[in-house]
N, C-alpha and C. Protein backbone atom coordinates (compact mmCIF):
# COMPACT_ATOMS: atom_id res chain seq x y z
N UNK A 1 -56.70 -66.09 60.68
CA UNK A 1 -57.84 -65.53 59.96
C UNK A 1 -58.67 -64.64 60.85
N UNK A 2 -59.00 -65.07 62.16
CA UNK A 2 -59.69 -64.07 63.12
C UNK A 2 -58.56 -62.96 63.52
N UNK A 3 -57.37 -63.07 63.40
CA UNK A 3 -57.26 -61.60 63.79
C UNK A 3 -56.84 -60.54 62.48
N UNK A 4 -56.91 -61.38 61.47
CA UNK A 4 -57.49 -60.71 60.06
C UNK A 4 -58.72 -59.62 60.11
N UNK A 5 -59.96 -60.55 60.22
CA UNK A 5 -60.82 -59.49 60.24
C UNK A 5 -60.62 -58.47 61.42
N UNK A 6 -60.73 -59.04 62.33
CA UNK A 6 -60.28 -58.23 63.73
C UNK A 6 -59.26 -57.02 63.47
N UNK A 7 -58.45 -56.93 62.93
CA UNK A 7 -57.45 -56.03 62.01
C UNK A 7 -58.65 -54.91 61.22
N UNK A 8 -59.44 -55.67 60.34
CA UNK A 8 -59.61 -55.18 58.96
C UNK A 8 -60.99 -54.41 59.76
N UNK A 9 -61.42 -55.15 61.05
CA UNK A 9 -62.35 -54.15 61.62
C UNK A 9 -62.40 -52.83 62.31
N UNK A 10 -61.16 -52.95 62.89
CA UNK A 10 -60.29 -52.02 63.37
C UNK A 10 -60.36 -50.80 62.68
N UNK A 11 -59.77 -51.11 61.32
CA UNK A 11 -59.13 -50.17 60.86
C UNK A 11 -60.74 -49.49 60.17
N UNK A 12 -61.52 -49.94 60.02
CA UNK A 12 -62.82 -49.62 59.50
C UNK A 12 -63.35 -48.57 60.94
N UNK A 13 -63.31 -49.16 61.69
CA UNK A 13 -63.69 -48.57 62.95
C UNK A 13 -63.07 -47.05 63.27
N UNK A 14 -61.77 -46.73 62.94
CA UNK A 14 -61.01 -45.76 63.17
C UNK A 14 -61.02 -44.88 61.60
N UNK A 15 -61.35 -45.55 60.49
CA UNK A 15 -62.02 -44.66 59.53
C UNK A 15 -63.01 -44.03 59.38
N UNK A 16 -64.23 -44.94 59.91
CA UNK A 16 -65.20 -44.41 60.11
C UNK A 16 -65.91 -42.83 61.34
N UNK A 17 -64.74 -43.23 61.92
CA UNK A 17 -64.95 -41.97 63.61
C UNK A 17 -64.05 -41.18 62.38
N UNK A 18 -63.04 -41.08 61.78
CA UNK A 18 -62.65 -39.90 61.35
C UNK A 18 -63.33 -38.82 60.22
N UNK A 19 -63.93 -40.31 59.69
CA UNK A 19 -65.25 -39.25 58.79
C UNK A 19 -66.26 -38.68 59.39
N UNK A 20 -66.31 -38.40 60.47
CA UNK A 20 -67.31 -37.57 61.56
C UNK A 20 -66.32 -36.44 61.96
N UNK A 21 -64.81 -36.47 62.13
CA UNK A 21 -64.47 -35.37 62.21
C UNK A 21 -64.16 -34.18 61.49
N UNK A 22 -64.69 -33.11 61.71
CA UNK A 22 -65.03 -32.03 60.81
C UNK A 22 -63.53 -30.96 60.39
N UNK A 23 -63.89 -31.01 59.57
CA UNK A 23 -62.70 -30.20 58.64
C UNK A 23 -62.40 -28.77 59.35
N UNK A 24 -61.53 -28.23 59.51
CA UNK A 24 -61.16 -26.95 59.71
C UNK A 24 -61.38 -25.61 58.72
N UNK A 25 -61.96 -24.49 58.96
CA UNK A 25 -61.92 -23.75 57.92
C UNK A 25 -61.40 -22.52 58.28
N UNK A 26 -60.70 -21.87 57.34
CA UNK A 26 -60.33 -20.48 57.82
C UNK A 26 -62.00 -19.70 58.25
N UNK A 27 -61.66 -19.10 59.38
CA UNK A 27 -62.89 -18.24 59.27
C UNK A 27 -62.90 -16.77 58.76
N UNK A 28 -63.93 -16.09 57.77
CA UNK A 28 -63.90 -15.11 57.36
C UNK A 28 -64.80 -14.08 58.32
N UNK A 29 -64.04 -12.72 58.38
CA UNK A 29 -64.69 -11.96 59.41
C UNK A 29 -66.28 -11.21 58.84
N UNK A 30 -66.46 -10.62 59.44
CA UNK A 30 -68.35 -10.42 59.37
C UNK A 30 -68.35 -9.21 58.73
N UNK A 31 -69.43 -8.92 57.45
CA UNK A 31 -69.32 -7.90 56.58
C UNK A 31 -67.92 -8.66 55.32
N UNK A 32 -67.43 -9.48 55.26
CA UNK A 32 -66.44 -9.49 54.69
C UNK A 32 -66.56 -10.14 53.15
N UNK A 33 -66.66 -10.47 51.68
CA UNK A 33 -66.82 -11.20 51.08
C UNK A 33 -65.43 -11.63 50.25
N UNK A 34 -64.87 -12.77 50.27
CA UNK A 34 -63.91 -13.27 49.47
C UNK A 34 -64.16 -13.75 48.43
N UNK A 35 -63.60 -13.33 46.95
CA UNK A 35 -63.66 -13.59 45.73
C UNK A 35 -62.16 -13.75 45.54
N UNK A 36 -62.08 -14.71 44.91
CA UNK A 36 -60.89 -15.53 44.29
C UNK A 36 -60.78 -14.97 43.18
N UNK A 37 -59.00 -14.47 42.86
CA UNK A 37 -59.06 -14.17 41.39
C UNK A 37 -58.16 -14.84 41.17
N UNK A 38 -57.68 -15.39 39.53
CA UNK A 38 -56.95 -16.21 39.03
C UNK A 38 -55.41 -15.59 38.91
N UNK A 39 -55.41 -14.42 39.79
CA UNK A 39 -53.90 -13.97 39.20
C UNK A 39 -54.15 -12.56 39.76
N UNK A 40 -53.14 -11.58 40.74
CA UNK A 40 -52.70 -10.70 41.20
C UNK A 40 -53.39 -9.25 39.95
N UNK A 41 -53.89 -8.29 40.34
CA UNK A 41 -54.36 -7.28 39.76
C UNK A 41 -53.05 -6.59 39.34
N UNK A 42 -53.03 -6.32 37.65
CA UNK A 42 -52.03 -5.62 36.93
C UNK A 42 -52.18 -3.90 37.44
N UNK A 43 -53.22 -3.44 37.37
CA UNK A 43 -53.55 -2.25 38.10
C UNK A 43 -55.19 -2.06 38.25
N UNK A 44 -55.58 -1.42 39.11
CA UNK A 44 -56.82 -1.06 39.37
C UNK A 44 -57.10 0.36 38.44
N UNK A 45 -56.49 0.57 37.99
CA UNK A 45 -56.87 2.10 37.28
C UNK A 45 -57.71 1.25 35.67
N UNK A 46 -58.87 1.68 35.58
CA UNK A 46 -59.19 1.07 34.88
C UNK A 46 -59.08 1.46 33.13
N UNK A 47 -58.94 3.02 33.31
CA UNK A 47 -58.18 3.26 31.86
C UNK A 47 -57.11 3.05 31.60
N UNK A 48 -56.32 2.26 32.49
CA UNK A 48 -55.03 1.59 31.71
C UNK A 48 -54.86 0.76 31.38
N UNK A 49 -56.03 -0.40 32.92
CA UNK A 49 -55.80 -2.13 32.81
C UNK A 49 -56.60 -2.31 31.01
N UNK A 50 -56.19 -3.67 30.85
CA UNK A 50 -57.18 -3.98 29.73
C UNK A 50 -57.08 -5.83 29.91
N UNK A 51 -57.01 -6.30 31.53
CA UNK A 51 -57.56 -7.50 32.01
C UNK A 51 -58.84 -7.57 32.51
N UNK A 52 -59.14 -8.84 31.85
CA UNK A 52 -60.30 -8.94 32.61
C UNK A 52 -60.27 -9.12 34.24
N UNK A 53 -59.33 -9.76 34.59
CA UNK A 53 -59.06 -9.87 36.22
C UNK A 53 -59.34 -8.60 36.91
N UNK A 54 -58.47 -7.52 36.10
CA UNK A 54 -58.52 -6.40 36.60
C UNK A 54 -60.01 -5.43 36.86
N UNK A 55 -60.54 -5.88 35.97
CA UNK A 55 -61.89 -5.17 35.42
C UNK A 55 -63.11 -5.66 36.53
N UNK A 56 -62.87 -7.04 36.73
CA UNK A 56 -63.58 -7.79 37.89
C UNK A 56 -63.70 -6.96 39.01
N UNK A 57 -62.80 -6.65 39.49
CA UNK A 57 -62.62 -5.46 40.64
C UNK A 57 -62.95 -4.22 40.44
N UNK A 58 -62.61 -3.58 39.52
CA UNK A 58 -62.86 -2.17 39.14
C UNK A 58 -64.47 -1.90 38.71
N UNK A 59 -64.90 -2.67 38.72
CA UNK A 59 -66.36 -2.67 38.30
C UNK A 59 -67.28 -2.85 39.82
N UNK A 60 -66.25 -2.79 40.90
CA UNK A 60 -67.01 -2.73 41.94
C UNK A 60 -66.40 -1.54 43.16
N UNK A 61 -65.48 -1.20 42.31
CA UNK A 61 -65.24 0.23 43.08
C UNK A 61 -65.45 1.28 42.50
N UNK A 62 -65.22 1.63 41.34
CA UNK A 62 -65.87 2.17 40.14
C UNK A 62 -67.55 2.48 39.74
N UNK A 63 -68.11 3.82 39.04
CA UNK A 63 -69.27 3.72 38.34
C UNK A 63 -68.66 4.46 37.38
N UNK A 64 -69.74 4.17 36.21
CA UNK A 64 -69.46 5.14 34.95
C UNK A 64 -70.25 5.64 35.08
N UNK A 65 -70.81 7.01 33.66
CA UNK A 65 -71.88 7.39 33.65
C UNK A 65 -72.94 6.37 33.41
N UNK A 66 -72.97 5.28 32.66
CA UNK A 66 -74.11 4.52 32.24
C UNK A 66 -73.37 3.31 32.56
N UNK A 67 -74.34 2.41 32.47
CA UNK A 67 -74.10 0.96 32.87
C UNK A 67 -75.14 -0.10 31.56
N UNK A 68 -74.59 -1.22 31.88
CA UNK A 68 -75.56 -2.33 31.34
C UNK A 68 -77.07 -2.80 32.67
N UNK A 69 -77.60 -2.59 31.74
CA UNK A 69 -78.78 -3.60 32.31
C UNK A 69 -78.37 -4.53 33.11
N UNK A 70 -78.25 -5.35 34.39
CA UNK A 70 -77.73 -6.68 34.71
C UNK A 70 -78.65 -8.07 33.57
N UNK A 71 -77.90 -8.80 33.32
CA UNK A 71 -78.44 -9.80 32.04
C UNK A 71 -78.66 -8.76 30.71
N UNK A 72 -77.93 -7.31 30.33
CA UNK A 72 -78.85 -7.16 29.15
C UNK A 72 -77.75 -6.23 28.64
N UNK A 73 -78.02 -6.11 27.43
CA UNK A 73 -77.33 -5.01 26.87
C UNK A 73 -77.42 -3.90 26.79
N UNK A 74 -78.31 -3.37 27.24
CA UNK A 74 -79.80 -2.38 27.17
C UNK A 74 -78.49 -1.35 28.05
N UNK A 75 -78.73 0.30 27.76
CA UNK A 75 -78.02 1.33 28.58
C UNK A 75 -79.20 2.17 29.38
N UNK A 76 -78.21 2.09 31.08
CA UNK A 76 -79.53 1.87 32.03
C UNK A 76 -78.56 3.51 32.53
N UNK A 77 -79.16 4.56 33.24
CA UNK A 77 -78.33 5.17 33.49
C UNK A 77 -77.22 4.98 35.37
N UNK A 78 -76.23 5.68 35.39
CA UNK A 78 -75.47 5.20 36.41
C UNK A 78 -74.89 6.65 36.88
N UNK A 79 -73.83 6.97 36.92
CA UNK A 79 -73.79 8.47 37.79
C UNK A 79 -74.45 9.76 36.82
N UNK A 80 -74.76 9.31 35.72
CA UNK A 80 -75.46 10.08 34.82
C UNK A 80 -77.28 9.75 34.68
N UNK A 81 -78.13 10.69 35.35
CA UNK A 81 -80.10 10.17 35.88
C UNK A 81 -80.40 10.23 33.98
N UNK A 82 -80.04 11.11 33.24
CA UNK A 82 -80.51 11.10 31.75
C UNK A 82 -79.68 11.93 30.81
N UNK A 83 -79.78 11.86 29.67
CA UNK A 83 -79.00 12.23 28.84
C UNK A 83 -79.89 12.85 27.41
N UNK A 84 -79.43 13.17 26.32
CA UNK A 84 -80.18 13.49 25.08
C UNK A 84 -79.14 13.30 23.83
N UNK A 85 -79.73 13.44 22.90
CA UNK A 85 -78.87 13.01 22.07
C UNK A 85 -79.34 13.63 21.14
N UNK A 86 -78.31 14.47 20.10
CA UNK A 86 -78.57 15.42 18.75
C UNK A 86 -78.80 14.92 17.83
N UNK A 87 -80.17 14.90 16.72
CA UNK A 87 -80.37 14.06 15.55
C UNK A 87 -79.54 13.92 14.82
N UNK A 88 -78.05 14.76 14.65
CA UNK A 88 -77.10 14.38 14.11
C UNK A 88 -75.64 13.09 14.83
N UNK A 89 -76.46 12.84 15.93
CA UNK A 89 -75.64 11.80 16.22
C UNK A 89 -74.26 12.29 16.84
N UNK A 90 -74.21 14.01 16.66
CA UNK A 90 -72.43 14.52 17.20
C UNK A 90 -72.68 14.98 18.61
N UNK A 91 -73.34 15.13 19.07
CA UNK A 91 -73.32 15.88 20.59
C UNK A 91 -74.45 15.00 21.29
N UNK A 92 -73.35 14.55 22.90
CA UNK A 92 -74.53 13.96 23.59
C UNK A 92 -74.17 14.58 24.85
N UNK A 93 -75.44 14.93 25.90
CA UNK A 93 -75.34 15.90 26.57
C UNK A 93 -76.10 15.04 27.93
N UNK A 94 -75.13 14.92 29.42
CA UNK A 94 -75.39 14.10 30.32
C UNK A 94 -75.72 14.66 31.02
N UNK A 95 -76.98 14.67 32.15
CA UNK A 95 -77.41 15.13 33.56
C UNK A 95 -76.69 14.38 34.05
N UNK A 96 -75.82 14.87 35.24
CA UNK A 96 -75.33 14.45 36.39
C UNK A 96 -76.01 13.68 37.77
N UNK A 97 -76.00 12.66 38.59
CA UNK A 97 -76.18 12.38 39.81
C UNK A 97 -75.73 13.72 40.63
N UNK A 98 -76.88 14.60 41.61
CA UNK A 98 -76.46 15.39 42.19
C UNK A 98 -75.90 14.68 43.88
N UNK A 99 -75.02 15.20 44.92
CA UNK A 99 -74.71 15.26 45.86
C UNK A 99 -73.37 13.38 45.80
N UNK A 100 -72.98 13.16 44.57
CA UNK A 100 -72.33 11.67 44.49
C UNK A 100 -70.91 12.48 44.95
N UNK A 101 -70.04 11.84 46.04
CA UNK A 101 -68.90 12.09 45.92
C UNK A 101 -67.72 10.86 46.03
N UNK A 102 -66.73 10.78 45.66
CA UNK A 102 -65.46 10.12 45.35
C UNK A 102 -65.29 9.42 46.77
N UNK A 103 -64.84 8.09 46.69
CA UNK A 103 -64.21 7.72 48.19
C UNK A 103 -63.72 8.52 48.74
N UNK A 104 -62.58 9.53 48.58
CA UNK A 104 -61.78 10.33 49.41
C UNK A 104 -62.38 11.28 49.51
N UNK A 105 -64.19 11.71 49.16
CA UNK A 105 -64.82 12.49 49.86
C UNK A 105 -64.27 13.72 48.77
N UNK A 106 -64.04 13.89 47.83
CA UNK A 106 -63.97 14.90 47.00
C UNK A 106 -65.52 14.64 45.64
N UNK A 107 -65.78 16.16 45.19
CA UNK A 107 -67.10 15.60 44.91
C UNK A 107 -67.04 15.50 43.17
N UNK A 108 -67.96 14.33 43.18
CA UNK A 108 -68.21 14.01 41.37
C UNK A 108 -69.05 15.34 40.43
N UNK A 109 -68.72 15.63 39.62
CA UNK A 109 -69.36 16.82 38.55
C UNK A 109 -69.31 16.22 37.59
N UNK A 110 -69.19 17.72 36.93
CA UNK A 110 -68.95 17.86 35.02
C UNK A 110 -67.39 17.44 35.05
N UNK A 111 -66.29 18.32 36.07
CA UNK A 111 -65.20 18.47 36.09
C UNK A 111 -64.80 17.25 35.91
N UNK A 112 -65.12 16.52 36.90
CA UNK A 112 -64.55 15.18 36.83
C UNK A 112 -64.33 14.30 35.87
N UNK A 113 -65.73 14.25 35.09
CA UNK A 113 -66.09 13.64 33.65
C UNK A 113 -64.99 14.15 33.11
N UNK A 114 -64.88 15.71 32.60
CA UNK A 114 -64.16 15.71 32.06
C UNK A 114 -62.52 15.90 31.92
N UNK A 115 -61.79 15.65 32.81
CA UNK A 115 -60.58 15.28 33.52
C UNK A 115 -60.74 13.97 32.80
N UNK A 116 -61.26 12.44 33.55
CA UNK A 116 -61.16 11.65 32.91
C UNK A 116 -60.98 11.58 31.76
N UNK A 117 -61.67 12.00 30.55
CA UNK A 117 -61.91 11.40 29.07
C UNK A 117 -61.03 12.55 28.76
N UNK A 118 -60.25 13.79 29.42
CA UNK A 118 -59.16 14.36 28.39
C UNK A 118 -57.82 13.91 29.15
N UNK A 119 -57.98 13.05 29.86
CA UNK A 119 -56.60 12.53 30.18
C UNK A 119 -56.02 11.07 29.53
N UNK A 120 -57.13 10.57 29.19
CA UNK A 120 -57.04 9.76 28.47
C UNK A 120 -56.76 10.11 26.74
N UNK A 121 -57.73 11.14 26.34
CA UNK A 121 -57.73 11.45 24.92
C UNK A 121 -56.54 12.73 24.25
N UNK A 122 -55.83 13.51 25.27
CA UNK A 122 -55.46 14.97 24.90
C UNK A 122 -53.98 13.92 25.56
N UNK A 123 -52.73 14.30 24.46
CA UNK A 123 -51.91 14.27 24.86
C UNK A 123 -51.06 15.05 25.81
N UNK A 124 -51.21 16.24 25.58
CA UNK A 124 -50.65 17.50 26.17
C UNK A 124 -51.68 17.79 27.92
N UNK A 125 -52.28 16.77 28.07
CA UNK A 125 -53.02 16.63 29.53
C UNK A 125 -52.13 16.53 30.45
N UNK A 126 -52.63 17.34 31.94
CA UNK A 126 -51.04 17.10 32.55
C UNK A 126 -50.73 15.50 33.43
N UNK A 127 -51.93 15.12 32.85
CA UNK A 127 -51.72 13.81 33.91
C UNK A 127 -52.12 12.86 32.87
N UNK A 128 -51.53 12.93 31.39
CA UNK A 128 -51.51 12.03 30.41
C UNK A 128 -49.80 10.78 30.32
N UNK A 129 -49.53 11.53 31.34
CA UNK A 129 -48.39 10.67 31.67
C UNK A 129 -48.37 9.62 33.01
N UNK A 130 -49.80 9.40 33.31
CA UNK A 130 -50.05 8.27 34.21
C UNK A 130 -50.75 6.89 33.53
N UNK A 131 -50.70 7.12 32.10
CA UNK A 131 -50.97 5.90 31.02
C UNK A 131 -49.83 5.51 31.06
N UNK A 132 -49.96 4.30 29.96
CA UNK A 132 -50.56 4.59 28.76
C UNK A 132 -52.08 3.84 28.99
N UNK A 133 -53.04 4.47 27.99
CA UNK A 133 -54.26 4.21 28.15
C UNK A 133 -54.64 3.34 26.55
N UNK A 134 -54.86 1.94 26.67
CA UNK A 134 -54.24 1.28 25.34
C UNK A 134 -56.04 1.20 24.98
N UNK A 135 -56.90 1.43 25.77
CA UNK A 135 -58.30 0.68 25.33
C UNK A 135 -58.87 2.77 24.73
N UNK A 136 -58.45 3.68 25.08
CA UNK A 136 -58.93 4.63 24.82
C UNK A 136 -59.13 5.04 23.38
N UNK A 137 -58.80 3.83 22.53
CA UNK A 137 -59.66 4.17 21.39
C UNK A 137 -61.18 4.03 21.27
N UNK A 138 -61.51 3.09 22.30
CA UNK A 138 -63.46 3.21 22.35
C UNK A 138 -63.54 4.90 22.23
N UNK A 139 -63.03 5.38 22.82
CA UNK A 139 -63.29 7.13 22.78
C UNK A 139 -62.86 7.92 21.79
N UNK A 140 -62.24 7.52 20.63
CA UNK A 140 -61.60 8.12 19.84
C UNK A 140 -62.34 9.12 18.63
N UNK A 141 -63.69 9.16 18.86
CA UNK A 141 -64.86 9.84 18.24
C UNK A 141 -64.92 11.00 18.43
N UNK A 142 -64.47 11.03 20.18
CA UNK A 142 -64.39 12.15 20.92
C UNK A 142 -64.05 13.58 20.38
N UNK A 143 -64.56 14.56 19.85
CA UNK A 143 -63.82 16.05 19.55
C UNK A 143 -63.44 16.61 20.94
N UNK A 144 -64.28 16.98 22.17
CA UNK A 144 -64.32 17.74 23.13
C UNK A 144 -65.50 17.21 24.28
N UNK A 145 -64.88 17.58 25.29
CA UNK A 145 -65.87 17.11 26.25
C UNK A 145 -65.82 19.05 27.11
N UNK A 146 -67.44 19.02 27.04
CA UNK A 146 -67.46 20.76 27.81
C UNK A 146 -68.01 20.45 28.95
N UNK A 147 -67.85 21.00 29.76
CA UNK A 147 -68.66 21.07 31.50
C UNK A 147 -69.39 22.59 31.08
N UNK A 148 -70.56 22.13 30.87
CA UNK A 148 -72.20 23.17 30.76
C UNK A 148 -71.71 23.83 31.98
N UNK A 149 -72.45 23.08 33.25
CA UNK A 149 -72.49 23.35 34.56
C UNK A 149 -72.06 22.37 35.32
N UNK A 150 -71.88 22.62 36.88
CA UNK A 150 -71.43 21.77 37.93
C UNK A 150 -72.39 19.68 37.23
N UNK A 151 -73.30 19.92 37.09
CA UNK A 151 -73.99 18.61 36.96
C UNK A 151 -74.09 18.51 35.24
N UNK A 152 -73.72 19.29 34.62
CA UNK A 152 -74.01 18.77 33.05
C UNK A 152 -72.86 18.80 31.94
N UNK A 153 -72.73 18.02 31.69
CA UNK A 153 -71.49 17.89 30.23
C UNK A 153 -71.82 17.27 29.39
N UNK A 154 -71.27 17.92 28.21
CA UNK A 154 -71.23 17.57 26.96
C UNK A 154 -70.44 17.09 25.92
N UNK A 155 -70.65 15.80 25.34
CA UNK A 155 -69.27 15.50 24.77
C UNK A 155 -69.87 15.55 23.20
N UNK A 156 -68.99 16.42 22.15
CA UNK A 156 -69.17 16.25 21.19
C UNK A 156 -68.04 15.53 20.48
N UNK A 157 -69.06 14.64 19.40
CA UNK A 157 -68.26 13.75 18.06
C UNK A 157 -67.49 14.47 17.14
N UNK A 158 -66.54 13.62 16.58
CA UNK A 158 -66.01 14.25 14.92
C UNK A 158 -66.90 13.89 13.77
N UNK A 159 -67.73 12.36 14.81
CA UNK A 159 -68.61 11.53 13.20
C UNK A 159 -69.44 10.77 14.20
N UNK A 160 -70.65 10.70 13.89
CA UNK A 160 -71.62 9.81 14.49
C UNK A 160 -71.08 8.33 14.99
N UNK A 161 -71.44 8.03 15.97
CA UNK A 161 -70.07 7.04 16.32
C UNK A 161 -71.47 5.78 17.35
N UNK A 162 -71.61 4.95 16.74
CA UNK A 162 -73.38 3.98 16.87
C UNK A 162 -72.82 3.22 18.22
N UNK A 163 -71.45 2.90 19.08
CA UNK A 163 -70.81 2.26 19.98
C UNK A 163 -70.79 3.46 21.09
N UNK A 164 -71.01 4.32 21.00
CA UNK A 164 -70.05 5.53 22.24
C UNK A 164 -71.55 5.07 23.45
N UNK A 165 -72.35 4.50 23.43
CA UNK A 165 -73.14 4.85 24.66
C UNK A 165 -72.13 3.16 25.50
N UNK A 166 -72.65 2.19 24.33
CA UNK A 166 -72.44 0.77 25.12
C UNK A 166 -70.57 0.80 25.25
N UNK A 167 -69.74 1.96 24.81
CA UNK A 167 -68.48 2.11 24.99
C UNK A 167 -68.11 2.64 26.73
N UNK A 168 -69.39 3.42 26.76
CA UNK A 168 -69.51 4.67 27.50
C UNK A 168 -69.54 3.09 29.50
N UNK A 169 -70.46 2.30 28.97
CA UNK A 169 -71.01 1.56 29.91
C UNK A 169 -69.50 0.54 30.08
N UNK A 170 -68.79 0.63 29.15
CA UNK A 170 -67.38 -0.64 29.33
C UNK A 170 -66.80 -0.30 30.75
N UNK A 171 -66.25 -1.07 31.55
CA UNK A 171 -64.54 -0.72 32.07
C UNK A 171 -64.16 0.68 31.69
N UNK A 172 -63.61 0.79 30.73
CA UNK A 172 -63.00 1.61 30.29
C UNK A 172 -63.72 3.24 30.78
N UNK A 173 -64.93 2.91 30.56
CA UNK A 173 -65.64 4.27 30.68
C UNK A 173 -65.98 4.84 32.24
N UNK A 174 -65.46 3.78 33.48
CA UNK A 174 -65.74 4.20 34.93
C UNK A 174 -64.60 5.12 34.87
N UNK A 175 -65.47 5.98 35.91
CA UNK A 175 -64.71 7.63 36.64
C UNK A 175 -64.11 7.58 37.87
N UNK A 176 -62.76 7.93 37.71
CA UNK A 176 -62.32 7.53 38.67
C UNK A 176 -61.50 9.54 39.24
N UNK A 177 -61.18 9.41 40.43
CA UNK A 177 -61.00 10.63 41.15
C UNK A 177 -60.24 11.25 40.87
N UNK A 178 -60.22 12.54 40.40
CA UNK A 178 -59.12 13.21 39.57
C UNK A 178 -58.27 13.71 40.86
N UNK A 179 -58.67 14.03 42.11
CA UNK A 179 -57.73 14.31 43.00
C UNK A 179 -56.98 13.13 43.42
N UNK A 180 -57.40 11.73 43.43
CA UNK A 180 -56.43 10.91 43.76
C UNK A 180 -55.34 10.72 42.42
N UNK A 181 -55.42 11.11 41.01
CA UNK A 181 -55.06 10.92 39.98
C UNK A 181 -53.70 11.56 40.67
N UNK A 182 -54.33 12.96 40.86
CA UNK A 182 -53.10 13.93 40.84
C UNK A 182 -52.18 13.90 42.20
N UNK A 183 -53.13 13.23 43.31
CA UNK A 183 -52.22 12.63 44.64
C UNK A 183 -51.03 11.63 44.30
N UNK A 184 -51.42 10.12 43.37
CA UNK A 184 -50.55 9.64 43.29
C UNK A 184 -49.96 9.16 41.87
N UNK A 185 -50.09 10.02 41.30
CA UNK A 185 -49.95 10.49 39.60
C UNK A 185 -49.41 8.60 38.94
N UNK A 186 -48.52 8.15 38.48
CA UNK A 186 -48.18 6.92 37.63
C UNK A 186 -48.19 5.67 38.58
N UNK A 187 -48.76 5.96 39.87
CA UNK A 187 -49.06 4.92 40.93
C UNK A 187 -50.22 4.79 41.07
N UNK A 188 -51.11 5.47 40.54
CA UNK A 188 -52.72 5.42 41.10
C UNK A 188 -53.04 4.14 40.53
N UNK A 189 -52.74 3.35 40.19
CA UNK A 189 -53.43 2.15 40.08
C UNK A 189 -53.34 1.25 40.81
N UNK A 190 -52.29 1.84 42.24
CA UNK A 190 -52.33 1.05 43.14
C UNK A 190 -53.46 1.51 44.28
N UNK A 191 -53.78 2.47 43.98
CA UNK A 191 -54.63 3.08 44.84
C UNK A 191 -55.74 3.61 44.54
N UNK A 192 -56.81 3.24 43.88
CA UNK A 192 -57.95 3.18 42.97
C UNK A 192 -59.09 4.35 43.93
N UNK A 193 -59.76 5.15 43.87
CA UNK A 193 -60.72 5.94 44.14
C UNK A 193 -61.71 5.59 43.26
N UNK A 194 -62.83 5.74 43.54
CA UNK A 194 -64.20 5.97 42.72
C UNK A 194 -65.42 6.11 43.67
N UNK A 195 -66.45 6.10 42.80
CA UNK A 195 -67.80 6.07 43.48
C UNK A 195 -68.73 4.96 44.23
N UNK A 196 -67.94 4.20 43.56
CA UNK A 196 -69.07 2.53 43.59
C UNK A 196 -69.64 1.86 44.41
N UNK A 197 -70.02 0.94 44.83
CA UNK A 197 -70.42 0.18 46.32
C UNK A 197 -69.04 0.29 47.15
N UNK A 198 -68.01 -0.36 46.80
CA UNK A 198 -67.15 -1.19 47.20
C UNK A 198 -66.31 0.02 47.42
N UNK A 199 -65.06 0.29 48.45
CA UNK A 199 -63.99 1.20 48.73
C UNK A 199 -63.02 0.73 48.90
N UNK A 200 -61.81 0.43 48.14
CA UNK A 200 -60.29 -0.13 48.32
C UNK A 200 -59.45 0.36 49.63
N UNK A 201 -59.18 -0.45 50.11
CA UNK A 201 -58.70 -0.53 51.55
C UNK A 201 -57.00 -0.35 51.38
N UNK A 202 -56.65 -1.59 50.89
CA UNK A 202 -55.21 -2.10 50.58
C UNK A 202 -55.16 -3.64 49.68
């Protein structure tokens, strides 16, 4: 019986010192933040993905012209400072962010805007063959998108369309670099450009 407990103290004794020893952790390097995603990114190009996984990311390398409010639904502006809108609801006309340029250092305009939304919308685009772009019906209102000037474009409707601003603020609606489009044409979604905080490495 005494070398029972004597045993049973033991082993208490050598449990107890191991719950003082401290766990190992990978260490993460400085500047660095790790976010866990549930599953490998289908592509970073965000007019093609239509995951949310995917979108998680792209929403941090990425800007659109407008954004959400954080907590709100409300349209706050984003590479676009203000906009106007025609009492008929068909033409809405965006001021540009002046001096914004693309990760690869090529610069954001009218051009750009509109590259995006006719590569997505114009079949006969020459880089409409780096879709398919399955969510680009949010845009399907679309008649024409004009570049005014270097900082202003205009996209006119076929029909008053009450979704195109909070469409405008989706995933779907971030601008992404028409020179990397055309660098790595039906691969660019491995290789994502935009404006955003964040810059894709690998």
């Amino acid at each position: 019986m005494i070398r029972t407990w004597k045993s049973v103290a033991a082993l208490l004794l050598a449990a107890t010192s191991l719950s003082f020893v401290s766990p190992a952790f990978a260490q993460t390097p400085p500047n660095v933040l790790v976010v866990g995603q549930i599953a490998e990114p289908s592509s970073l190009d965000p007019h093609v993905s239509t995951a949310a996984n995917d979108f998680r990311i792209a929403v941090n390398i990425y800007d659109g012209l407008v954004r959400n409010t954080p907590g709100t639904l409300e349209i706050e502006p984003a590479l676009a400072t203000d906009w106007t809108i025609s009492e008929d609801g068909l033409e809405y006309v965006f001021n540009l962010r002046e001096g914004v340029t693309f990760h690869d250092g090529t610069p954001f305009n009218a051009e750009a805007v509109k590259f995006n939304f006719d590569r997505m919308l114009k079949e006969d685009h020459p880089f409409a063959s780096t879709g398919p772009f399955p969510l680009a019906f949010f845009f399907s209102a679309v008649k024409d998108v004009e570049v005014v000037d270097d900082l202003t474009v205009k996209f006119t409707l076929n029909e008053p369309f009450a979704p195109f601003m909070s469409n405008l603020a989706s995933p779907t609606g971030l601008i992404v670099s028409p020179a990397a489009v055309e660098q790595y044409g039906a691969d660019y979604g491995r290789h994502p450009v935009g404006t955003g905080p964040f810059k894709f490495e690998e």
